[in-house]
N, C-alpha and C. Protein backbone atom coordinates (compact mmCIF):
# COMPACT_ATOMS: atom_id res chain seq x y z
N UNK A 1 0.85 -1.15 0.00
CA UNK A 1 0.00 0.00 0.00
C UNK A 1 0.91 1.22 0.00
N UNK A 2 0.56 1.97 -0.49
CA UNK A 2 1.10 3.01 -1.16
C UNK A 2 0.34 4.29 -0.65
N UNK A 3 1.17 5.17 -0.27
CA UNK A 3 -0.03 6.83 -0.19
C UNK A 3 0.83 7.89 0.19
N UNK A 4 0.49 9.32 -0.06
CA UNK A 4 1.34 10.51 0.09
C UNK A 4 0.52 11.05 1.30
N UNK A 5 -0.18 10.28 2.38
CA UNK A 5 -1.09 11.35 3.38
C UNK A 5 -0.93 10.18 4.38
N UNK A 6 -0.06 9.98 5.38
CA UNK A 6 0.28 9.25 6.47
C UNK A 6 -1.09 8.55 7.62
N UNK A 7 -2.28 9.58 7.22
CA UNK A 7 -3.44 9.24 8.25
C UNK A 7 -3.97 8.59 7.45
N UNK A 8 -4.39 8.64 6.44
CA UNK A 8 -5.21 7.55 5.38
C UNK A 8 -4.56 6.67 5.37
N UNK A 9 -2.84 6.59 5.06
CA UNK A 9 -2.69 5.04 5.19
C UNK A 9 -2.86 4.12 6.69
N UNK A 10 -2.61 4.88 7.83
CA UNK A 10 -3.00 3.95 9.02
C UNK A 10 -4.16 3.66 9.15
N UNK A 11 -5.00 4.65 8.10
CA UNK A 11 -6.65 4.18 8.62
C UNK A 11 -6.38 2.72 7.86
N UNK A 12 -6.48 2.66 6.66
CA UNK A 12 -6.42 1.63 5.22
C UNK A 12 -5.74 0.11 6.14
N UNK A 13 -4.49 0.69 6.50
CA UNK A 13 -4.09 -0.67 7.29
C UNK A 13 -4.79 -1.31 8.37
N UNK A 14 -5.38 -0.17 9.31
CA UNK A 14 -6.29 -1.04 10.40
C UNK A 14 -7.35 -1.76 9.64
N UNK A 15 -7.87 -1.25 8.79
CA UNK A 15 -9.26 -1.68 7.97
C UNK A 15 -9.00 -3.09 7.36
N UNK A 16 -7.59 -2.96 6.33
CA UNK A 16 -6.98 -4.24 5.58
C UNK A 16 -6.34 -5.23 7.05
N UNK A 17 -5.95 -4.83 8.25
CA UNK A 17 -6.09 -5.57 9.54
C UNK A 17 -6.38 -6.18 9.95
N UNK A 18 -7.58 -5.76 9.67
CA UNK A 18 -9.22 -6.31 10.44
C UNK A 18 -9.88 -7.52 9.88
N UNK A 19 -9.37 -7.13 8.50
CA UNK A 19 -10.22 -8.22 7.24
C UNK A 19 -9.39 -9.25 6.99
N UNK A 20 -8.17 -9.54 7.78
CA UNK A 20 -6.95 -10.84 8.06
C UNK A 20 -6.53 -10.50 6.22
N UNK A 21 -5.93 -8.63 6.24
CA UNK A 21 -4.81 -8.92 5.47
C UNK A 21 -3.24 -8.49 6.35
N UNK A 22 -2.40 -8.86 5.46
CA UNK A 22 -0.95 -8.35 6.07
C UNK A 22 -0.48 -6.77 4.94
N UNK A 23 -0.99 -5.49 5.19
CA UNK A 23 -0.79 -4.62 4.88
C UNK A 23 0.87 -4.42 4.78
N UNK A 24 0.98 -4.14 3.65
CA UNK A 24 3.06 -3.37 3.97
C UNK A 24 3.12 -2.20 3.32
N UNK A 25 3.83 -1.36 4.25
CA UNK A 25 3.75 0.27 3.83
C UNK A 25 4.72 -0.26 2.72
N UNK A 26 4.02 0.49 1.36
CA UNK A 26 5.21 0.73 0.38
C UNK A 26 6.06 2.35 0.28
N UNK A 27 5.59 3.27 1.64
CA UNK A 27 6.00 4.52 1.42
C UNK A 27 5.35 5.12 0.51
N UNK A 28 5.36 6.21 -0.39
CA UNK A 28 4.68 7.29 -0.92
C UNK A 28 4.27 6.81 -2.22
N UNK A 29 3.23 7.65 -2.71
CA UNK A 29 3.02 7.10 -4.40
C UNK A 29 4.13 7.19 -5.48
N UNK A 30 5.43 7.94 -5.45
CA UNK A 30 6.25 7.47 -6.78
C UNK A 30 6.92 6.33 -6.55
N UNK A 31 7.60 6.30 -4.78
CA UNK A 31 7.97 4.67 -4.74
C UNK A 31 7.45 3.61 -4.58
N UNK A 32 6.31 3.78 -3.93
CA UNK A 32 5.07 2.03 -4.05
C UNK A 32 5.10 2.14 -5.24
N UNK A 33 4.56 3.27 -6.39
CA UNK A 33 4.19 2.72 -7.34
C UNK A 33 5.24 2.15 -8.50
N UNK A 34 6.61 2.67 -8.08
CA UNK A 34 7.57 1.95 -8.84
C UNK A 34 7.72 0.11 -8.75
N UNK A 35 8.08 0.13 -7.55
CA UNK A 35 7.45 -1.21 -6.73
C UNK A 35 6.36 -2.45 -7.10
N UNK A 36 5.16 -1.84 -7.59
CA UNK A 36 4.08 -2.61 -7.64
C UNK A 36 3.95 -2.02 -9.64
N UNK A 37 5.15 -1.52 -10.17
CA UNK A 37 4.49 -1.72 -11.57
C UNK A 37 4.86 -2.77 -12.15
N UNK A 38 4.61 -3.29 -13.08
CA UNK A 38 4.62 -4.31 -14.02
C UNK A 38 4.62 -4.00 -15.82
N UNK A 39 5.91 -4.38 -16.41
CA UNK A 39 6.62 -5.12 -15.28
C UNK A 39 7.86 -4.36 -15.29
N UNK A 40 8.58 -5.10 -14.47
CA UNK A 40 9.76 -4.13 -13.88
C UNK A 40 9.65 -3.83 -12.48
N UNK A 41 9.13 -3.59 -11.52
CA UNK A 41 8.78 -3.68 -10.35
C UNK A 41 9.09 -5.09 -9.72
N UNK A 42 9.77 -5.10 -8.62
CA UNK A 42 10.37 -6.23 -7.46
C UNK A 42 8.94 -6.90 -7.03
N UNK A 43 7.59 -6.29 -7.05
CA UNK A 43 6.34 -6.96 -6.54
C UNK A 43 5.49 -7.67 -6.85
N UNK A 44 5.57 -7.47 -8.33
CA UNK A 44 3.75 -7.73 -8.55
C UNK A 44 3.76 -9.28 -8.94
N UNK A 45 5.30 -10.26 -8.75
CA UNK A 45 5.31 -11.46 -8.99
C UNK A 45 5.24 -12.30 -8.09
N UNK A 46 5.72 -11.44 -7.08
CA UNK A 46 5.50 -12.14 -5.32
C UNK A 46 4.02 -12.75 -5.46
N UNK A 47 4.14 -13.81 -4.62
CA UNK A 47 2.32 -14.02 -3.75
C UNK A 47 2.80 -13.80 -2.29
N UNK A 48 1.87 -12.90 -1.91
CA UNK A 48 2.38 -12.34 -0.50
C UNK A 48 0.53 -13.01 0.32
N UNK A 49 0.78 -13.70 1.15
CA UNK A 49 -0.49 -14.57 2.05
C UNK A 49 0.01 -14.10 3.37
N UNK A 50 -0.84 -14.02 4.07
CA UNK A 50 -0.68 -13.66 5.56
C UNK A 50 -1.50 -15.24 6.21
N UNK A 51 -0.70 -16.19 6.67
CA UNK A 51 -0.71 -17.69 6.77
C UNK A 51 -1.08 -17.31 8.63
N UNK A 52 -1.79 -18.23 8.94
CA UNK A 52 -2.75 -17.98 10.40
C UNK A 52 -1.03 -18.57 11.70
């Protein structure tokens, strides 16, 4: 997760929290979104599971 406004992303994470995901700050929108593009980005090939 990605965002340039620090309170929206803690809200987003308690919310994605709640719903048994594993949220990971990617830091701001030019570097999450470098991150999570495709392709070329280190992410979007991962499977990332949050396992009980």
């Amino acid at each position: 997760m990605s965002d340039n406004d620090a309170k929206s992303k803690a809200t987003v994470s308690r919310i994605l929290d709640k719903a048994g995901f594993a949220p990971i700050d990617l830091g701001d929108l030019v570097a999450g979104g470098r991150m999570q593009q495709f392709p070329g980005g280190p992410l979007p090939t991962l499977n990332l599971i949050k396992l009980p």
